[in-house]
Protein backbone atom coordinates (compact mmCIF):
# COMPACT_ATOMS: atom_id res chain seq x y z
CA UNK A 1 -37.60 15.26 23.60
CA UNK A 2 -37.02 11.50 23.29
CA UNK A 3 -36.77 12.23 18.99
CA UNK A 4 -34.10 15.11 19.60
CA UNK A 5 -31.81 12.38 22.06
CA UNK A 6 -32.11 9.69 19.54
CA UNK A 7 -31.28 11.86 16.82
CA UNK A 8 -28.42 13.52 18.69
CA UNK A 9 -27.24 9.89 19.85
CA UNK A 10 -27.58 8.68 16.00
CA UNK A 11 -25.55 11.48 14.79
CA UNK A 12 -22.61 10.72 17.56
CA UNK A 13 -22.66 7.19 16.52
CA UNK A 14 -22.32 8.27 13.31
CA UNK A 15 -19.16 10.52 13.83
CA UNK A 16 -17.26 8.37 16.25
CA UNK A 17 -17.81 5.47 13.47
CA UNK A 18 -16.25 7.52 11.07
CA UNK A 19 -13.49 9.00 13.26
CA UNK A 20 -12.42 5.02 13.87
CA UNK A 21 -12.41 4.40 10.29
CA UNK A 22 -10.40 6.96 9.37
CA UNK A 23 -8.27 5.53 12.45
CA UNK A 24 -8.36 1.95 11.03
CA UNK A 25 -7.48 3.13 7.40
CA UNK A 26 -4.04 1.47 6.73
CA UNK A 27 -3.29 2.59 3.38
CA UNK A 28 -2.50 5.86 2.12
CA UNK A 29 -1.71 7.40 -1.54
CA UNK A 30 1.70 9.82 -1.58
CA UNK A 31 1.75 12.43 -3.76
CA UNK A 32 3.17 11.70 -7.66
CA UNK A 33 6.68 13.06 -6.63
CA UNK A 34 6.95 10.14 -3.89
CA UNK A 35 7.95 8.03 -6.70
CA UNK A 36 11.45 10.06 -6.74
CA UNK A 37 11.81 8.53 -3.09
CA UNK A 38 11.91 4.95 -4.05
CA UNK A 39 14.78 2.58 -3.76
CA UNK A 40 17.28 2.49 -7.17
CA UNK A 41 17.60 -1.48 -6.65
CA UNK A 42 13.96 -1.83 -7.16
CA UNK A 43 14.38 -1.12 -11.11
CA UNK A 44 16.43 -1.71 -14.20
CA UNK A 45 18.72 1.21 -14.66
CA UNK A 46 17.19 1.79 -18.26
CA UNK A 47 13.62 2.50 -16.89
CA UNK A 48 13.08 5.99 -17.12
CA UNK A 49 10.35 6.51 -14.52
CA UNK A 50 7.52 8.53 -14.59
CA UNK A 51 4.53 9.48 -11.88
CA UNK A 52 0.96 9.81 -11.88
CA UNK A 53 -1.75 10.45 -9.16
CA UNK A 54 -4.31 6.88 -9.10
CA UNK A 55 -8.19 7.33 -9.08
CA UNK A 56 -9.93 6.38 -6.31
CA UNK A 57 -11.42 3.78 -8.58
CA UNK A 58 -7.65 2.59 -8.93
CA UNK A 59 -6.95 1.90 -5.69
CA UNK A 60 -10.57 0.20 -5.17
CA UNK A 61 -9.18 -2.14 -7.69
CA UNK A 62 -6.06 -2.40 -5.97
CA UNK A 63 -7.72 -3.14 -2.26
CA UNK A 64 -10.09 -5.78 -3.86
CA UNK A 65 -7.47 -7.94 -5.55
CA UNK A 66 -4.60 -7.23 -2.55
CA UNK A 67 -4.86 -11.02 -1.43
CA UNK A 68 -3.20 -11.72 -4.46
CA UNK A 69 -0.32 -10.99 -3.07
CA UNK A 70 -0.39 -13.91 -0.75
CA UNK A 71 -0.06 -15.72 -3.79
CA UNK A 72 3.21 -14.27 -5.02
CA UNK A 73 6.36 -15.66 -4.78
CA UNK A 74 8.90 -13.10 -3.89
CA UNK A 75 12.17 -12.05 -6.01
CA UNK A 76 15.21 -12.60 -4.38
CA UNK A 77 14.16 -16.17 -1.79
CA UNK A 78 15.19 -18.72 -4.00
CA UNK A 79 12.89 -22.25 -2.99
CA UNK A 80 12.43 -20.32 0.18
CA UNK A 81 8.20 -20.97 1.54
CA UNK A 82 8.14 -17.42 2.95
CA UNK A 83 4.91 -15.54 1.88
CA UNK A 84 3.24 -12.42 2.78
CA UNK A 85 -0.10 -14.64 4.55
CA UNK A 86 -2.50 -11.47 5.04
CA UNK A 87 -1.26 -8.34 3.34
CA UNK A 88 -4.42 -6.19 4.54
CA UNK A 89 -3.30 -6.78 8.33
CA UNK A 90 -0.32 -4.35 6.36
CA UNK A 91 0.25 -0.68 6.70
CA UNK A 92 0.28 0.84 2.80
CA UNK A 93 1.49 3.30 1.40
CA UNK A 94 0.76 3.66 -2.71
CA UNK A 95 2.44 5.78 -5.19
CA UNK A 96 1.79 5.60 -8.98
CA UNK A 97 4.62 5.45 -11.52
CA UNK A 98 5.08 5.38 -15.10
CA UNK A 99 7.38 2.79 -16.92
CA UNK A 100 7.39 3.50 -20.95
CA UNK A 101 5.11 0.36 -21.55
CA UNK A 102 2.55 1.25 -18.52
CA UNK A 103 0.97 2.96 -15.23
CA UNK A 104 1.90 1.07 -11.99
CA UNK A 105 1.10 1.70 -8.52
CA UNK A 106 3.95 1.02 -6.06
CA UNK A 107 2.55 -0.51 -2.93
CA UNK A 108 4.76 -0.11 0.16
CA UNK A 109 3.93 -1.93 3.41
CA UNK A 110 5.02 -2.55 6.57
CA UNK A 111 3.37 -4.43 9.80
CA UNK A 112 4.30 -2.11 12.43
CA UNK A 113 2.54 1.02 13.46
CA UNK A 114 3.17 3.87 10.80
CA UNK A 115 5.81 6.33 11.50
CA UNK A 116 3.92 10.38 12.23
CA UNK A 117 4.66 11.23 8.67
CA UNK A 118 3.51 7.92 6.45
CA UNK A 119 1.00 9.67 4.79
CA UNK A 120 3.06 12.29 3.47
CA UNK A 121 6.92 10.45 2.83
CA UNK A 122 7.77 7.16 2.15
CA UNK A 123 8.82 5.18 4.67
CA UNK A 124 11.87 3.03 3.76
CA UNK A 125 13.26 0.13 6.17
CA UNK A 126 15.56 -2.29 5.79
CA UNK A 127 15.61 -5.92 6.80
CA UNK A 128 12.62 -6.76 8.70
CA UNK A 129 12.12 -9.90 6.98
CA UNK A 130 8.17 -10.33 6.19
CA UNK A 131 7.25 -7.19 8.32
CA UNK A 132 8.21 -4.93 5.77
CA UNK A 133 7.45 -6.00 1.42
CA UNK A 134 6.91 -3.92 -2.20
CA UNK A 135 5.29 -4.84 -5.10
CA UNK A 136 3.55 -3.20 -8.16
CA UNK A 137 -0.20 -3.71 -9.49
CA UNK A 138 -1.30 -2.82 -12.63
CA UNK A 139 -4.69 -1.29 -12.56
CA UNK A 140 -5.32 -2.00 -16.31
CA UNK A 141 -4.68 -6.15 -15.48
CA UNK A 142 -5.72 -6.02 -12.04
CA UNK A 143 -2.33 -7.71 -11.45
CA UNK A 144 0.63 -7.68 -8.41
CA UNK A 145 4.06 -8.75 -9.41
CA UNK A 146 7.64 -8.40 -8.32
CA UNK A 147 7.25 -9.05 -4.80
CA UNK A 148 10.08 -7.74 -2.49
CA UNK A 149 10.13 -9.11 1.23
CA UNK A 150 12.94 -7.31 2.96
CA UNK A 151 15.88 -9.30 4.20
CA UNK A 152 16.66 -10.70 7.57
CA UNK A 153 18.74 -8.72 10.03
């Protein structure tokens, strides 16, 4: 009797732990066509974009290296000191896109609680200021660039 409880407690453990990760997950990858979704400004006119769907391996890469982006200065602030301090405290939202020299993965994020449909469109905002910030990583360099902190209201 007292093997059957513990197993039976054990396996509810076990499911409520991974009902509050998939709770706690705060990134999620949009389908390829996504990338048809994303802000003109964000690109040269020239670029002809492409999609792609990122491994699971990719986005590993991705979530080890994200405090890189602290590092980044954004496009856009001039001498400004604002940085993006802990971008996994971020909900994210990735998409991969083609340029003709490379795959990218487009990382969206934003620090408020996800809209009902984030894991399925992309969720645009303007302004915001730090709560809200793009930027690409390579999976081949393992590298973010081109930082974008919305604007200021």
């Amino acid at each position: 009797m007292r093997a059957s409880r513990f197993m039976g407690s054990c396996l509810l453990f076990v499911l409520v732990a991974a009902t509050q990760a998939q709770k706690e997950q705060r990134w999620v990858i949009l389908p390829p066509g996504a990338a048809n979704t994303i802000p003109v400004k964000l690109f040269d006119d020239s670029i002809h974009l492409g999609s792609w769907q990122p491994s699971q391996a990719d986005i590993d890469g991705l979530e080890t290296n994200l405090k890189q982006v602290s590092t980044l200065k954004p496009t856009g602030w001039g001498s400004s000191p604002v940085r993006i301090e802990h971008p996994e405290r971020y909900y994210r939202q990735y998409i991969g896109m083609t340029d003709p020299r490379q795959r990218l993965i487009y990382v969206n994020a934003f620090c408020n609680e996800p809209p009902e449909n984030w894991k399925a469109q992309l969720y645009i905002v303007m302004d915001g200021w730090t709560c809200y910030w793009q930027a690409f990583y390579n999976p081949t360099t393992k590298q973010f660039s081109n930082l974008l902190i919305n604007g200021r209201a």
